[in-house]
PDB file of N, CA and C in Angstrom:
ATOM      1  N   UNK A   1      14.658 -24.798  15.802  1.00  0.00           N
ATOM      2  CA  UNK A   1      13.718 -23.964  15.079  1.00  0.00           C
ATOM      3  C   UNK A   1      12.424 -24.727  14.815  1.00  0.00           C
ATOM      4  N   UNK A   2      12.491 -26.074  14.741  1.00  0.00           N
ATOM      5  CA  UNK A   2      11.559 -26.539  14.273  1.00  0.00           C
ATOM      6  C   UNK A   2      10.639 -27.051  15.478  1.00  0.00           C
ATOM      7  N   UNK A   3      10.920 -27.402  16.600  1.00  0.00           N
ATOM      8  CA  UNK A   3      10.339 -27.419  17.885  1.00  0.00           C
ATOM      9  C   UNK A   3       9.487 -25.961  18.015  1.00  0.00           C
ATOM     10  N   UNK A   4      10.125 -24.837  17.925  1.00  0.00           N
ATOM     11  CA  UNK A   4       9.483 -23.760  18.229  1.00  0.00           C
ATOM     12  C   UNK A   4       8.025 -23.783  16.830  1.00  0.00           C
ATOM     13  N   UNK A   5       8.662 -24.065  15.839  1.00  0.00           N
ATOM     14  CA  UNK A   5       6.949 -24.122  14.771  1.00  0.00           C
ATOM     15  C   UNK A   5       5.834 -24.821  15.630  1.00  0.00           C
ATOM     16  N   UNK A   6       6.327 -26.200  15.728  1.00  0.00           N
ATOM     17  CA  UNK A   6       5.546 -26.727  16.119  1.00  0.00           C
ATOM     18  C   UNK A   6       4.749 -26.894  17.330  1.00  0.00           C
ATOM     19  N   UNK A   7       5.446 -25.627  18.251  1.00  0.00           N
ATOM     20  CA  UNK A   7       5.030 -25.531  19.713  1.00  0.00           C
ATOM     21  C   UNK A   7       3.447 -24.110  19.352  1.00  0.00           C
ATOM     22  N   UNK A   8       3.851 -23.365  18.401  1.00  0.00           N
ATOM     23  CA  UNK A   8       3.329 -21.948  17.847  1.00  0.00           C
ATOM     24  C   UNK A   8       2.220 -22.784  16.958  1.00  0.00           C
ATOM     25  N   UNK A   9       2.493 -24.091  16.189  1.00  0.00           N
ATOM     26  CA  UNK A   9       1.001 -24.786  15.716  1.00  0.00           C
ATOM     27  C   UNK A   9       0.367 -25.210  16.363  1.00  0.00           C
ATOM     28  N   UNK A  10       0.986 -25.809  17.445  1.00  0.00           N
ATOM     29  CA  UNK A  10       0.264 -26.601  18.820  1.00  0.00           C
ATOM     30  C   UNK A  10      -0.760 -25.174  19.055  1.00  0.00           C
ATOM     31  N   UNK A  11      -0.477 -23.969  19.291  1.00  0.00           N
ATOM     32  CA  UNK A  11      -1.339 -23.466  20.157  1.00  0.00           C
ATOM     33  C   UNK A  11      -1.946 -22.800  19.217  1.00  0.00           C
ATOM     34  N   UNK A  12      -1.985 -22.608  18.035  1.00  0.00           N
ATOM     35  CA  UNK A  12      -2.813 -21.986  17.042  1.00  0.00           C
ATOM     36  C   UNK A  12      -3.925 -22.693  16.615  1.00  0.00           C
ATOM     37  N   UNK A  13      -3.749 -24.238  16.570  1.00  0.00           N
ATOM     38  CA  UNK A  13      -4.628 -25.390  16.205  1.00  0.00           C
ATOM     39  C   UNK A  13      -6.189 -25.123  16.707  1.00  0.00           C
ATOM     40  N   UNK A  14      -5.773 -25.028  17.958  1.00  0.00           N
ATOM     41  CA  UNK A  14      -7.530 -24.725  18.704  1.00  0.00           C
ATOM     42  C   UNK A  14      -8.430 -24.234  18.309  1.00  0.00           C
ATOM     43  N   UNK A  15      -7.689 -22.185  17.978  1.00  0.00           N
ATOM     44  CA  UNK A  15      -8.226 -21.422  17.408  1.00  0.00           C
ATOM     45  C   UNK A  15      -8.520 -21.329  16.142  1.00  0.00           C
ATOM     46  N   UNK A  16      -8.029 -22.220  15.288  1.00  0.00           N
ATOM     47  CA  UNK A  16      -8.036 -22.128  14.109  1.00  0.00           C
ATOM     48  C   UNK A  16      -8.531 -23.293  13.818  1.00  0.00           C
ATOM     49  N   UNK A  17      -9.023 -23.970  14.305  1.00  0.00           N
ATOM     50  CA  UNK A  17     -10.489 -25.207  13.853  1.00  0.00           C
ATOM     51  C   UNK A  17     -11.728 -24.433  14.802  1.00  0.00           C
ATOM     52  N   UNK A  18     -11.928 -23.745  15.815  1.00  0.00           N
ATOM     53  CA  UNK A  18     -13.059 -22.803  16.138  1.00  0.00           C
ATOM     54  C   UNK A  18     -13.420 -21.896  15.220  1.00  0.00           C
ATOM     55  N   UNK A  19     -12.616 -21.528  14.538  1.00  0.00           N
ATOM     56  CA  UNK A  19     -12.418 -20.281  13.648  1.00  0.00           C
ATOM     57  C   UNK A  19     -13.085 -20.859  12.258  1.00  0.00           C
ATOM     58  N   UNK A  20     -12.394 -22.051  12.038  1.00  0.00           N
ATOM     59  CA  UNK A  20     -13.011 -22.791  10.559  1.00  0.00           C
ATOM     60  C   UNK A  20     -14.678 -23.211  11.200  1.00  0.00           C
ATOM     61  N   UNK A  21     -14.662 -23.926  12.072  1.00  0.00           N
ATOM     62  CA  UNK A  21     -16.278 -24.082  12.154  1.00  0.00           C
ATOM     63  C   UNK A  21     -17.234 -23.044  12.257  1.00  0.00           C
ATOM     64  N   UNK A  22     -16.933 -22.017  12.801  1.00  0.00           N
ATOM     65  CA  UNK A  22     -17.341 -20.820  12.922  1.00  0.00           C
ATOM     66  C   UNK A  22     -17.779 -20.332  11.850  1.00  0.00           C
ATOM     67  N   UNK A  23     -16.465 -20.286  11.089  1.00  0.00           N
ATOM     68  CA  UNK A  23     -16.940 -19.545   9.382  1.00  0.00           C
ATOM     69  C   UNK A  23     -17.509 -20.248   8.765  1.00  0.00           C
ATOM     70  N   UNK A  24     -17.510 -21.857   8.518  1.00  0.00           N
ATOM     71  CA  UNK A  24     -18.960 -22.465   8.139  1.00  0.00           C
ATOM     72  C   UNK A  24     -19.945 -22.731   8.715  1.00  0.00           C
ATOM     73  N   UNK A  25     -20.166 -22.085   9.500  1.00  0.00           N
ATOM     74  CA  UNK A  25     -21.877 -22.069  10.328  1.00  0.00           C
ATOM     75  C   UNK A  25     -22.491 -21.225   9.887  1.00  0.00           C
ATOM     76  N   UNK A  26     -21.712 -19.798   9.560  1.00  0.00           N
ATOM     77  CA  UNK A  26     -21.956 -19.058   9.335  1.00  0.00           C
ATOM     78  C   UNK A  26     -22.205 -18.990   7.329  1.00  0.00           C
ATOM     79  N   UNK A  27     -21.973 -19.258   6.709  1.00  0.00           N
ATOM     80  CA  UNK A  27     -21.526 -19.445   5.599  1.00  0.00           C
ATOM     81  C   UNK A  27     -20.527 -18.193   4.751  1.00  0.00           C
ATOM     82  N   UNK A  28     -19.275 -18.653   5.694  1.00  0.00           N
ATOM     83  CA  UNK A  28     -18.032 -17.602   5.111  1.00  0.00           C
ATOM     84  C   UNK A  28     -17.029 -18.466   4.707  1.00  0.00           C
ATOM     85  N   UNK A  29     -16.594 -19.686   5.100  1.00  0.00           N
ATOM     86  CA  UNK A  29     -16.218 -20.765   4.707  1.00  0.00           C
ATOM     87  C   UNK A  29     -16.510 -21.546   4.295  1.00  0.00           C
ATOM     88  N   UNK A  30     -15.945 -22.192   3.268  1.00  0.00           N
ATOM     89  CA  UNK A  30     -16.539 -23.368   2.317  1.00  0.00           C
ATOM     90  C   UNK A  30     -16.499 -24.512   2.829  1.00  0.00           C
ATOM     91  N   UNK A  31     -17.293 -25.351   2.382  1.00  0.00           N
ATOM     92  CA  UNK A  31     -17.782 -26.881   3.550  1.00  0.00           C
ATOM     93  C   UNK A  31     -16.976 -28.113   2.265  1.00  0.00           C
ATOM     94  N   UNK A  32     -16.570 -28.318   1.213  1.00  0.00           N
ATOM     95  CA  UNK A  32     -16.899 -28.629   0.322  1.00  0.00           C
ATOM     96  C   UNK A  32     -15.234 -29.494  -0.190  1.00  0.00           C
ATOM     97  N   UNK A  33     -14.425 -29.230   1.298  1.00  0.00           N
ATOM     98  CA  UNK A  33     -13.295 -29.760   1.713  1.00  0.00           C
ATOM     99  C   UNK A  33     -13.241 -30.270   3.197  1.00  0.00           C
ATOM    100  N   UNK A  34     -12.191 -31.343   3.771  1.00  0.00           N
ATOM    101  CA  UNK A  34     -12.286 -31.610   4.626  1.00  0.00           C
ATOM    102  C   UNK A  34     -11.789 -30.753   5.971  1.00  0.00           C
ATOM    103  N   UNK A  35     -12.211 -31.000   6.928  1.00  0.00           N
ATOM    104  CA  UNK A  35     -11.639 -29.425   7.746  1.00  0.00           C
ATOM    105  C   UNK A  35     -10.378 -29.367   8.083  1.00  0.00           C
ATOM    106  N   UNK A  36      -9.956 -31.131   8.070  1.00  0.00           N
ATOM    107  CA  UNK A  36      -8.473 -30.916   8.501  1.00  0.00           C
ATOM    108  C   UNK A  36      -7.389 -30.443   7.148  1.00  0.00           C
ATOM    109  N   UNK A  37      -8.064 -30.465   6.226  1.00  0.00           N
ATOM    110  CA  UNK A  37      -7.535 -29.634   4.518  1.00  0.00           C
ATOM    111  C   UNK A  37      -6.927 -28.310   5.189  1.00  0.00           C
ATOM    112  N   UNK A  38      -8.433 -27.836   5.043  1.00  0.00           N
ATOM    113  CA  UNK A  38      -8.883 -26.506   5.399  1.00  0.00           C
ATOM    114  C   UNK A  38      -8.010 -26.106   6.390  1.00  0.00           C
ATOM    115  N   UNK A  39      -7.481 -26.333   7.072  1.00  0.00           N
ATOM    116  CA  UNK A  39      -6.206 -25.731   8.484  1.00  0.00           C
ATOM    117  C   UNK A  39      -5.136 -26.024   8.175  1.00  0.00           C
ATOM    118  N   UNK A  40      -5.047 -27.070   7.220  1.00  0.00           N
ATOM    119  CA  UNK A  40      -3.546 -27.374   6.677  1.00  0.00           C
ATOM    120  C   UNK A  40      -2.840 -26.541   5.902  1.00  0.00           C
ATOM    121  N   UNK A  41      -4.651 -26.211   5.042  1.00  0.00           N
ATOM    122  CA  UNK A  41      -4.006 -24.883   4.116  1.00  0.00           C
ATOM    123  C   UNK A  41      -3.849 -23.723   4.843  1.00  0.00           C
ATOM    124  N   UNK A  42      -4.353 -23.120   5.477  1.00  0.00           N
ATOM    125  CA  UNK A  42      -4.192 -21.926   6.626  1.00  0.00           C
ATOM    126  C   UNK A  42      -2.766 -22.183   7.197  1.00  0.00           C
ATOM    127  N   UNK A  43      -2.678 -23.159   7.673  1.00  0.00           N
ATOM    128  CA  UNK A  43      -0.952 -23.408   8.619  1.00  0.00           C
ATOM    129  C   UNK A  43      -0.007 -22.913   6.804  1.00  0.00           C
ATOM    130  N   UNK A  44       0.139 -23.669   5.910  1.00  0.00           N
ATOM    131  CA  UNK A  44       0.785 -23.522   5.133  1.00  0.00           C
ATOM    132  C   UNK A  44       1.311 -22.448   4.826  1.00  0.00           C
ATOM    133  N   UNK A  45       0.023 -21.948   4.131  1.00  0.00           N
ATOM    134  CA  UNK A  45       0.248 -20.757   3.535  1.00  0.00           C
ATOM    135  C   UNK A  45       0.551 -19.429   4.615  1.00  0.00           C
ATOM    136  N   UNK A  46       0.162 -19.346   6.035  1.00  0.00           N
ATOM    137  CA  UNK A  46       0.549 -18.875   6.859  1.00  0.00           C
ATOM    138  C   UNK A  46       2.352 -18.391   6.761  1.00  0.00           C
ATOM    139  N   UNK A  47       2.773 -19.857   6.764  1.00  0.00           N
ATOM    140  CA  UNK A  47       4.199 -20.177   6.883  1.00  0.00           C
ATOM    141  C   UNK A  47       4.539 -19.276   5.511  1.00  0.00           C
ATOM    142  N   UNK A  48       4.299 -19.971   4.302  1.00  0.00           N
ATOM    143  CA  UNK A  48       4.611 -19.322   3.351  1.00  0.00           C
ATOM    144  C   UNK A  48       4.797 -17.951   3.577  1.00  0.00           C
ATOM    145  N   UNK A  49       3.932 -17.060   3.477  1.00  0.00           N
ATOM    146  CA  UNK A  49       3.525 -16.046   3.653  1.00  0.00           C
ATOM    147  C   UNK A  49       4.645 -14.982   4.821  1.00  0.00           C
ATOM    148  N   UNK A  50       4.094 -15.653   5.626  1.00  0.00           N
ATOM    149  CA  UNK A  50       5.536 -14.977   6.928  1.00  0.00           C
ATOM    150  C   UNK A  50       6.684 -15.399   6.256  1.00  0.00           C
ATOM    151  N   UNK A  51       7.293 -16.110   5.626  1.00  0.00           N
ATOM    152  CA  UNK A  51       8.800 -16.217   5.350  1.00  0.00           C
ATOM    153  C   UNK A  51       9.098 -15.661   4.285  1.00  0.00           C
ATOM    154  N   UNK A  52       7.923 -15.441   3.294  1.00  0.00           N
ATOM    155  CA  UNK A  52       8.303 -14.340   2.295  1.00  0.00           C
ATOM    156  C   UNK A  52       8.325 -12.835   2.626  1.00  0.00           C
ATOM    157  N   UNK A  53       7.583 -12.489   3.673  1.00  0.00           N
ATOM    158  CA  UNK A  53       7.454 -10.763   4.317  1.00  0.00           C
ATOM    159  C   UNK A  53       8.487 -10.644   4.867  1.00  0.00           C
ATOM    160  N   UNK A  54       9.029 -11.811   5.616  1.00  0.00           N
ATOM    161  CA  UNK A  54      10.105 -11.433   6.328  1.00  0.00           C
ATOM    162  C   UNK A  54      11.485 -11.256   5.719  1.00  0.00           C
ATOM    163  N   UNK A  55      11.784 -12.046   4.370  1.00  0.00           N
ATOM    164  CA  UNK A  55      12.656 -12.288   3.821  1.00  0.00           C
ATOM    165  C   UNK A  55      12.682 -11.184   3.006  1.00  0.00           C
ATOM    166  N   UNK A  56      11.630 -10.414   2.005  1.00  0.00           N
ATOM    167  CA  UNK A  56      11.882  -9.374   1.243  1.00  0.00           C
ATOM    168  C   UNK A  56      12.017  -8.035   1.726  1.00  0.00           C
ATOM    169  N   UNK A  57      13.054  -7.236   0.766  1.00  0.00           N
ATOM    170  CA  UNK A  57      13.239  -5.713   0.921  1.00  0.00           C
ATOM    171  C   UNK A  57      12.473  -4.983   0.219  1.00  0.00           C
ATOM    172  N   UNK A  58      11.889  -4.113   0.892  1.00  0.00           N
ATOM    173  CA  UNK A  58      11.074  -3.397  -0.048  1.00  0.00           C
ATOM    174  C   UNK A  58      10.241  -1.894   1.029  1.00  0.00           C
ATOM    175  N   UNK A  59      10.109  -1.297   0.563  1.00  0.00           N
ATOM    176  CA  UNK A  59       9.713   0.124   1.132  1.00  0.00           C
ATOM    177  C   UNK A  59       8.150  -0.128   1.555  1.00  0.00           C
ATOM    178  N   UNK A  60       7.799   0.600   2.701  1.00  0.00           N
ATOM    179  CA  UNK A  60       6.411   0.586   3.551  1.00  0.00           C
ATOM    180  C   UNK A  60       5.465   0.139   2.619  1.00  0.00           C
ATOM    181  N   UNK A  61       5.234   1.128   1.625  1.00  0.00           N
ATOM    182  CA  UNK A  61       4.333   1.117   0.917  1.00  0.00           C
ATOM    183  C   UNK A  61       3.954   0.118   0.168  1.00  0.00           C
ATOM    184  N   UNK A  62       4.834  -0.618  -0.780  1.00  0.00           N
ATOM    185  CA  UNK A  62       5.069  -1.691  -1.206  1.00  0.00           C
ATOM    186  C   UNK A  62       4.524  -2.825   0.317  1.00  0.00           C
ATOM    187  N   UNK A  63       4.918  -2.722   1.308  1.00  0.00           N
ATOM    188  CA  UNK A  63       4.980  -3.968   1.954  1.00  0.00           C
ATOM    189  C   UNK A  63       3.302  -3.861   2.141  1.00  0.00           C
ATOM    190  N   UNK A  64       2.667  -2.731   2.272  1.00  0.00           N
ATOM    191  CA  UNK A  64       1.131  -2.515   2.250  1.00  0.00           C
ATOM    192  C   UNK A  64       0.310  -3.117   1.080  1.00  0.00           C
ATOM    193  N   UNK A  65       1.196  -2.861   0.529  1.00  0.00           N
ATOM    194  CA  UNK A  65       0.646  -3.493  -1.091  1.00  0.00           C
ATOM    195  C   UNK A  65      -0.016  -5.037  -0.449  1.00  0.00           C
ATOM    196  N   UNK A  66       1.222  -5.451  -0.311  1.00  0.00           N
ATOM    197  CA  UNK A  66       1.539  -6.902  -0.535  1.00  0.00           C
ATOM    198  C   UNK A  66       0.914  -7.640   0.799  1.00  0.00           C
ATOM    199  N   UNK A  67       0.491  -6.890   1.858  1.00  0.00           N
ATOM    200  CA  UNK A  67       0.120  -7.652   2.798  1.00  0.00           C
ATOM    201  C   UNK A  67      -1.719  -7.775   2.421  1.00  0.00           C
ATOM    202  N   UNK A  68      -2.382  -6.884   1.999  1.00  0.00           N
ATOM    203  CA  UNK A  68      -3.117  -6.438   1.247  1.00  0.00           C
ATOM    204  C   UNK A  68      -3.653  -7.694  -0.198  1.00  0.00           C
ATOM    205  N   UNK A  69      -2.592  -7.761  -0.935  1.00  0.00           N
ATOM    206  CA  UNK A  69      -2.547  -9.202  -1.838  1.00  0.00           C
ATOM    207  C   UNK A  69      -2.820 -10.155  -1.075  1.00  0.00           C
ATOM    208  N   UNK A  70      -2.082 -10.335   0.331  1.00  0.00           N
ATOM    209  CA  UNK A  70      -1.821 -12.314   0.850  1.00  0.00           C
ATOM    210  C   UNK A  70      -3.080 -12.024   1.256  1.00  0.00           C
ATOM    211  N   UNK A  71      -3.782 -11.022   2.203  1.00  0.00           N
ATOM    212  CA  UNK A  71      -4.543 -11.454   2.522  1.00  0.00           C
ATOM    213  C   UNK A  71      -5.848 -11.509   1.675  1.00  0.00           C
ATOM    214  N   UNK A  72      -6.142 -11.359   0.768  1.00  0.00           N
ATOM    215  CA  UNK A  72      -7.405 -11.313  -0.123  1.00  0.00           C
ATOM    216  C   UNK A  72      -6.902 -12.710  -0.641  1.00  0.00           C
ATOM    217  N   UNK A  73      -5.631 -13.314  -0.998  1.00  0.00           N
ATOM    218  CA  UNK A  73      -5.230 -14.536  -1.190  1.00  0.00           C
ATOM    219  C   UNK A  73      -6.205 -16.180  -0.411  1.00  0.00           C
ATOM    220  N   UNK A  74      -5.775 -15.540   1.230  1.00  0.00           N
ATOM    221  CA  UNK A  74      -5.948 -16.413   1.837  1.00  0.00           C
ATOM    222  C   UNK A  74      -7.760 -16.356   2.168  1.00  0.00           C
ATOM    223  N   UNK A  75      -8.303 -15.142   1.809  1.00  0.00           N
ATOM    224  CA  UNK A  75     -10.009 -14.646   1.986  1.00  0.00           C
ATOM    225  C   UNK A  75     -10.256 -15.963   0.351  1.00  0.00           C
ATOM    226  N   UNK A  76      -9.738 -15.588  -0.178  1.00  0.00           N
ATOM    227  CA  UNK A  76     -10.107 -16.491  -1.838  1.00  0.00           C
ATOM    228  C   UNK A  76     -10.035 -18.007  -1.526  1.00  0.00           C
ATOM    229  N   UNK A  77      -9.187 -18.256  -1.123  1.00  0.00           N
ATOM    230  CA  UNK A  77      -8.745 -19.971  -0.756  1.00  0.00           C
ATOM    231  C   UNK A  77      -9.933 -20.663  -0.143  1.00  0.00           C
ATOM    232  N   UNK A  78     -10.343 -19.714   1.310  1.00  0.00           N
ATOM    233  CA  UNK A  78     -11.244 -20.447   1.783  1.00  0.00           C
ATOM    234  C   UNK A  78     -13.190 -20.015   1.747  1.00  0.00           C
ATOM    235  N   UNK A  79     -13.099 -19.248   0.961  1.00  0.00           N
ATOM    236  CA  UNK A  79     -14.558 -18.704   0.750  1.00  0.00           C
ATOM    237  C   UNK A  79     -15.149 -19.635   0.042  1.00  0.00           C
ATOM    238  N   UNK A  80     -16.558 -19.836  -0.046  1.00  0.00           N
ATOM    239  CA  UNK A  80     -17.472 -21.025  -0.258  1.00  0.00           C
ATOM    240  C   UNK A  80     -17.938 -20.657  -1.865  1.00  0.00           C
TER     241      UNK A  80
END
C-alpha cells in the first residue's frame, strides 16, 4: 500500500510545484512559506482528506456538504 502512495506522489509532485509557482506568480498563493512546506501541506492534507471521505457514512447530500468544507479548507491554508 505504501509503494502505491508513493508511486501516486511521485507523479503528482510535478504538477503540484507548477501549480504552487503558478499560484504565486499570480498572487493566489502565499509566498511567505517555503514551497517545499507548501506541497507538503497539499500532499498531507490531501491524504487526510481522502481517508476521511472514504471512510465515512453519510448520505449524498451531506457528502456535498463536506467536500464543499475541505475544499474552502485547503483554498484557506494556502491563500496569501
Amino acid at each position: 500500500m505504501r509503494a502505491a502512495e508513493e508511486e501516486a506522489e511521485q507523479a503528482t509532485l510535478p504538477w503540484l510545484m507548477e501549480a504552487v509557482a503558478a499560484g504565486q506568480r499570480i498572487g493566489a498563493v502565499r509566498t511567505d512559506l517555503p514551497d517545499e512546506l507548501l506541497i507538503a501541506l497539499a500532499l498531507g492534507m490531501g491524504q487526510a482528506m481522502d481517508t476521511w471521505l472514504i471512510t465515512r457514512r453519510s448520505g449524498e447530500r451531506d457528502l456535498a456538504d463536506a467536500v464543499h468544507a475541505l475544499i474552502d479548507m485547503m483554498r484557506r491554508a494556502f491563500q496569501p
